[in-house]
PDB file of N, CA and C in Angstrom:
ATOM      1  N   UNK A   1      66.773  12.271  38.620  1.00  0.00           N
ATOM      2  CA  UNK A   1      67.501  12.165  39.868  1.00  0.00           C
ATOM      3  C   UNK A   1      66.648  12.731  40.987  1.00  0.00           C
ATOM      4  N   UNK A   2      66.431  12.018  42.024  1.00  0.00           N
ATOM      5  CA  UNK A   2      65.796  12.758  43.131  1.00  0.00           C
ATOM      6  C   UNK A   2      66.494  13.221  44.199  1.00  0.00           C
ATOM      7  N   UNK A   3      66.214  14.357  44.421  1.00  0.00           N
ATOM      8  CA  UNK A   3      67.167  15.319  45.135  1.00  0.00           C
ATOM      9  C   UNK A   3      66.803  15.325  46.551  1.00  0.00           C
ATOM     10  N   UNK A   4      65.550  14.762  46.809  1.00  0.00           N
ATOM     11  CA  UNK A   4      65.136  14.543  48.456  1.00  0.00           C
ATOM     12  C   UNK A   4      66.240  14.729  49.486  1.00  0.00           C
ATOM     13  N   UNK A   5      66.852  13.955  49.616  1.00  0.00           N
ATOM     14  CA  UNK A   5      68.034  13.823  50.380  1.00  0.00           C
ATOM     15  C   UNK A   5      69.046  14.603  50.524  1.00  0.00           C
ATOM     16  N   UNK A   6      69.063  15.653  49.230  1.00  0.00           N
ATOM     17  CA  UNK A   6      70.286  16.244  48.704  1.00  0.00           C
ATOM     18  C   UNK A   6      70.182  17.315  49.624  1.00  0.00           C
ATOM     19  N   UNK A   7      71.535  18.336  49.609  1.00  0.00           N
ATOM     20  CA  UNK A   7      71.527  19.372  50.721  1.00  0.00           C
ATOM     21  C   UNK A   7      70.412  20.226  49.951  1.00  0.00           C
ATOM     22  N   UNK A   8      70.013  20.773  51.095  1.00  0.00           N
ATOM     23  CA  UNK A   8      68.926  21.918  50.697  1.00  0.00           C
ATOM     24  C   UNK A   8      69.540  23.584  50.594  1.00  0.00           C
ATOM     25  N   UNK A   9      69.384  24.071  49.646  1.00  0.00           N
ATOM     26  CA  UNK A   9      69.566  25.160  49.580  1.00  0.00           C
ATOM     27  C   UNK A   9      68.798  26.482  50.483  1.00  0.00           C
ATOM     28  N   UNK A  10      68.772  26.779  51.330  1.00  0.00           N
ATOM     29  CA  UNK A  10      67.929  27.554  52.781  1.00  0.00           C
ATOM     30  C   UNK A  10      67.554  28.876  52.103  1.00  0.00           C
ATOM     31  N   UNK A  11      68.541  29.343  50.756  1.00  0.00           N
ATOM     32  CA  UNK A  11      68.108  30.796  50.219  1.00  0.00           C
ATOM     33  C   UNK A  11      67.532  30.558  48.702  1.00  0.00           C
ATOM     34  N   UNK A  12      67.184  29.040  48.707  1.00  0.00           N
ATOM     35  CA  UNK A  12      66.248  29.267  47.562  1.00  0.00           C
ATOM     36  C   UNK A  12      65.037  28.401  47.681  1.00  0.00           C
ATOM     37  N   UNK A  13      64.279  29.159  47.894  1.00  0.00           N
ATOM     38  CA  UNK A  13      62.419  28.597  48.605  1.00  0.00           C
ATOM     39  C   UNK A  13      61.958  28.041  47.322  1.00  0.00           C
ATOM     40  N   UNK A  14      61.384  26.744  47.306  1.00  0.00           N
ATOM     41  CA  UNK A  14      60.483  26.454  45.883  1.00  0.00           C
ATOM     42  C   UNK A  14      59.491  25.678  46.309  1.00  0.00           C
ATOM     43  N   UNK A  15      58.279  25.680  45.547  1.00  0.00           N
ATOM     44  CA  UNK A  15      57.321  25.297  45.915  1.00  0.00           C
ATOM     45  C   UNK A  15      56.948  24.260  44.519  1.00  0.00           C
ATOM     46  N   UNK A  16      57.567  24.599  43.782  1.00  0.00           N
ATOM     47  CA  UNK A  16      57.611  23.880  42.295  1.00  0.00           C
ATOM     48  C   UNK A  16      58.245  21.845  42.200  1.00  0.00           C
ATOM     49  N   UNK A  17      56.799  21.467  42.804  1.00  0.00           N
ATOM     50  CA  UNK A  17      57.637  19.621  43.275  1.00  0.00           C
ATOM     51  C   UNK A  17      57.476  18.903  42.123  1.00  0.00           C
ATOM     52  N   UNK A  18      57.317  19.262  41.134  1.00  0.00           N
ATOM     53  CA  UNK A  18      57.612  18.439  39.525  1.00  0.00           C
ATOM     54  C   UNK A  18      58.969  18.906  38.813  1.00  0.00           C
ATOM     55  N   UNK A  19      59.644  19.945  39.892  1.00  0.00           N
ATOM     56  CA  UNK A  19      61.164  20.310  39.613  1.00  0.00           C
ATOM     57  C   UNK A  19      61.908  18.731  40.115  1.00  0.00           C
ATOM     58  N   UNK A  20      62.927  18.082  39.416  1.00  0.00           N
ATOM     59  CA  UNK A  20      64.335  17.637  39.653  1.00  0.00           C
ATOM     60  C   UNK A  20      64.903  18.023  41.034  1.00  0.00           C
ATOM     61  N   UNK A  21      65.234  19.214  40.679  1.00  0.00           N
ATOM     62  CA  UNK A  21      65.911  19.992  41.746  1.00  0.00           C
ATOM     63  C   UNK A  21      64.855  20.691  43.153  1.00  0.00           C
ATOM     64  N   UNK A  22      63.719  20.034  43.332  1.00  0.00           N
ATOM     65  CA  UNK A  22      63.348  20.220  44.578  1.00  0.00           C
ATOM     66  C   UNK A  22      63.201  19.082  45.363  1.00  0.00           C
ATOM     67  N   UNK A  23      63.552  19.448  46.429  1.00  0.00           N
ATOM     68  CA  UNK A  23      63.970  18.880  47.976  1.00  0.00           C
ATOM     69  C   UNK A  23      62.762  17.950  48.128  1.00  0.00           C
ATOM     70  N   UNK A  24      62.282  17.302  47.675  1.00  0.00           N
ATOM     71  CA  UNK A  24      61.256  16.656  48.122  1.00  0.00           C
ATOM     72  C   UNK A  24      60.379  16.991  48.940  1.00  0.00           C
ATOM     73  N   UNK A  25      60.256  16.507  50.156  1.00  0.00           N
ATOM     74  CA  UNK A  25      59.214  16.985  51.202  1.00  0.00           C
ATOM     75  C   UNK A  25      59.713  18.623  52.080  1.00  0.00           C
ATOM     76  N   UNK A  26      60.806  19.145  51.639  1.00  0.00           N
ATOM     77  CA  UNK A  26      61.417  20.285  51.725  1.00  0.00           C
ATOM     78  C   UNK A  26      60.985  21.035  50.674  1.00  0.00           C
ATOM     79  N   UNK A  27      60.156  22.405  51.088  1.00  0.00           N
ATOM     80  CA  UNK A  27      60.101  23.455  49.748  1.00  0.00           C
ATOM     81  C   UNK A  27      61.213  24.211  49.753  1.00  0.00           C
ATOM     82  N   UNK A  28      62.471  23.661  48.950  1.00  0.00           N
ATOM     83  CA  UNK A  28      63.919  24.040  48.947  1.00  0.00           C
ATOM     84  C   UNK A  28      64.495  23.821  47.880  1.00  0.00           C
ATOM     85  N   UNK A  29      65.273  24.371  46.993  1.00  0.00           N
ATOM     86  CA  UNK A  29      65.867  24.142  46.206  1.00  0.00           C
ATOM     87  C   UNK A  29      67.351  23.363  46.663  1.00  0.00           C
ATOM     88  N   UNK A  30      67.656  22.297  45.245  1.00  0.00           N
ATOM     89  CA  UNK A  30      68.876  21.503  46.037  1.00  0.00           C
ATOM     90  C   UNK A  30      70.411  22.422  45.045  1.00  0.00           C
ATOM     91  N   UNK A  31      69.712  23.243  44.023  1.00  0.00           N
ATOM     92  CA  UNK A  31      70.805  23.718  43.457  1.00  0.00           C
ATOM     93  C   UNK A  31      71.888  24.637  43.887  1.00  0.00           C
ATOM     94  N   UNK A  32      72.358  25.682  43.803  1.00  0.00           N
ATOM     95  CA  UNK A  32      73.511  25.986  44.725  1.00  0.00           C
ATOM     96  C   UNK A  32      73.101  27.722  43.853  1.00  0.00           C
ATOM     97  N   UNK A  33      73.020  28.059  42.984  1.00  0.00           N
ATOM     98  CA  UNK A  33      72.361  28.930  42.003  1.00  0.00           C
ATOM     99  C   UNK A  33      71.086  28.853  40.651  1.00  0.00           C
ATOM    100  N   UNK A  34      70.176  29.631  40.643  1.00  0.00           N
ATOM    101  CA  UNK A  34      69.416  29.374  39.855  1.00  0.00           C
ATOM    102  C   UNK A  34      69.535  30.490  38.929  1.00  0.00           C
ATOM    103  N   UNK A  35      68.876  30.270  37.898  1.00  0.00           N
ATOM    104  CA  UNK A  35      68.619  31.414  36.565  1.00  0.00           C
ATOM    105  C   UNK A  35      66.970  31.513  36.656  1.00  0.00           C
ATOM    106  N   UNK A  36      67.151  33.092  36.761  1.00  0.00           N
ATOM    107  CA  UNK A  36      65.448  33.265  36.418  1.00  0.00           C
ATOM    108  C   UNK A  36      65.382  34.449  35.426  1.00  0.00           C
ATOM    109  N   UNK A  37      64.362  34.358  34.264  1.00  0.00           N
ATOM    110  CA  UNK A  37      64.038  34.987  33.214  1.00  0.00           C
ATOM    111  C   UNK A  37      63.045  35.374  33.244  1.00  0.00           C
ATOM    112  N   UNK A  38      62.494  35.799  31.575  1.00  0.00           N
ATOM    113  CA  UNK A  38      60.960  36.272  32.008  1.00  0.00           C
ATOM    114  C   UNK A  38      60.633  35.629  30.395  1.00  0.00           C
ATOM    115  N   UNK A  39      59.348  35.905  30.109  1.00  0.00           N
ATOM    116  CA  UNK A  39      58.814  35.506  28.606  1.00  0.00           C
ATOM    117  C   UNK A  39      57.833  36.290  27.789  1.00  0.00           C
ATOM    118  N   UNK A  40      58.212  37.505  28.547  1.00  0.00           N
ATOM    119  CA  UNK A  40      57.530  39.316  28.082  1.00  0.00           C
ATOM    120  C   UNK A  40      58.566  40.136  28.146  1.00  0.00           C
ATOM    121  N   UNK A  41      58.317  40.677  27.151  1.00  0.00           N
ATOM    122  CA  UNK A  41      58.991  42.212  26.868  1.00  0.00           C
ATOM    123  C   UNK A  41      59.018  43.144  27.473  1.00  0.00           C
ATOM    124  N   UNK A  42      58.297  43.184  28.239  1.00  0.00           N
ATOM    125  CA  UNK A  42      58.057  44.145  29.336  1.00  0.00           C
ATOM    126  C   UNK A  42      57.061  43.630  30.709  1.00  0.00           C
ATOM    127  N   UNK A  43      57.789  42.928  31.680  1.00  0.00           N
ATOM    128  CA  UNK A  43      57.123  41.806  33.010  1.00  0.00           C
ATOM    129  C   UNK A  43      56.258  42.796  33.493  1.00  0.00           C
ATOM    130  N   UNK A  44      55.049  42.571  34.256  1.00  0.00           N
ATOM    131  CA  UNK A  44      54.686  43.452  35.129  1.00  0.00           C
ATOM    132  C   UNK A  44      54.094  42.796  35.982  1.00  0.00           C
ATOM    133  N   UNK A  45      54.052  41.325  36.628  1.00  0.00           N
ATOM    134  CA  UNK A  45      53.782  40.522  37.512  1.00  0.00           C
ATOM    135  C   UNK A  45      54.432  39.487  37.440  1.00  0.00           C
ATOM    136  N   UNK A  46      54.655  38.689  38.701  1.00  0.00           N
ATOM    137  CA  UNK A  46      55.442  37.604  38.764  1.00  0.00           C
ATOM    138  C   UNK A  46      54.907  36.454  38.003  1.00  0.00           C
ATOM    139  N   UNK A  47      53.766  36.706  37.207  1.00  0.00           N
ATOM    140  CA  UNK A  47      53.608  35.136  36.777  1.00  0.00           C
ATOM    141  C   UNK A  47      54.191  35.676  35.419  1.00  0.00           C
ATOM    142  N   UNK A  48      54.798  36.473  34.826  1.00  0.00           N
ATOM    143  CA  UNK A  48      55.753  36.710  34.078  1.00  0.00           C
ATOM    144  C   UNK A  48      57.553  36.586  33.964  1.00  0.00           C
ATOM    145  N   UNK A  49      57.433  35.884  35.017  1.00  0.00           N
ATOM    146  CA  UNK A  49      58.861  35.419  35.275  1.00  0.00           C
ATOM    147  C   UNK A  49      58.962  33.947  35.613  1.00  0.00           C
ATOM    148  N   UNK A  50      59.946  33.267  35.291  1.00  0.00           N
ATOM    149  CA  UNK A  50      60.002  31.679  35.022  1.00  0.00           C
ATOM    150  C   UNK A  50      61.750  31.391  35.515  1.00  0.00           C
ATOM    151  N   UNK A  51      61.963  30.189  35.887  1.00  0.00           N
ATOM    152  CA  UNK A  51      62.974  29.681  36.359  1.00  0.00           C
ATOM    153  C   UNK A  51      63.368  28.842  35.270  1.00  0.00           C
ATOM    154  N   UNK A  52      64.593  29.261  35.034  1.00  0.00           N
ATOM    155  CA  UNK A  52      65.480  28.604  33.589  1.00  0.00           C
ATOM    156  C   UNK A  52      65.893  27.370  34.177  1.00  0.00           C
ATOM    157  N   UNK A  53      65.854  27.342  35.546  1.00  0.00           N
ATOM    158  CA  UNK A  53      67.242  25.902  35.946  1.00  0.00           C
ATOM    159  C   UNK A  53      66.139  25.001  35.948  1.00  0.00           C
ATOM    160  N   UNK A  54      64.403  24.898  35.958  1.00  0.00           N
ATOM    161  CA  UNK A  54      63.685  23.758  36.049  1.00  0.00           C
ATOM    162  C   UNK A  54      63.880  22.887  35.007  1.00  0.00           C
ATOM    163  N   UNK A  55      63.952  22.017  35.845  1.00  0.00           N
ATOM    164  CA  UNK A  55      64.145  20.239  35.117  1.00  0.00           C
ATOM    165  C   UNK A  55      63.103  19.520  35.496  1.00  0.00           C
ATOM    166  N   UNK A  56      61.757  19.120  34.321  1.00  0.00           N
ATOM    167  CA  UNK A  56      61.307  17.947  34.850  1.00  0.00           C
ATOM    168  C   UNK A  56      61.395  16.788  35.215  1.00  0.00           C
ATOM    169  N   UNK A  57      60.699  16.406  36.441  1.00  0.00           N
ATOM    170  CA  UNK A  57      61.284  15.012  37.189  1.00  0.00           C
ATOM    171  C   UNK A  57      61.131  13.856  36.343  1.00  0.00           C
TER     172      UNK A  57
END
């Protein structure tokens, strides 16, 4: 589904455009809430944290 069109979410910034759920030419999320996790036991930088709601396009 392409979400281009869809309302943009203004408090969730994404830069991730092989997401479903991003705004197309908007770095915006179209979801309304997201889930974010991690995939370490103990995070200590953000590339240790991951977004559960991504859907590839």
């Amino acid at each position: 589904m392409d979400h281009s069109n869809s309302k943009m979410n203004k408090a969730i910034e994404c830069h991730v455009t092989q997401c479903d759920h991003h705004c197309g030419t908007q770095d915006y999320c179209s979801l309304d809430r997201v889930c974010i996790g991690t995939h370490e036991a103990d995070p200590t930088v953000d590339q240790c944290t991951d977004c559960r709601s991504f859907v590839r396009k």
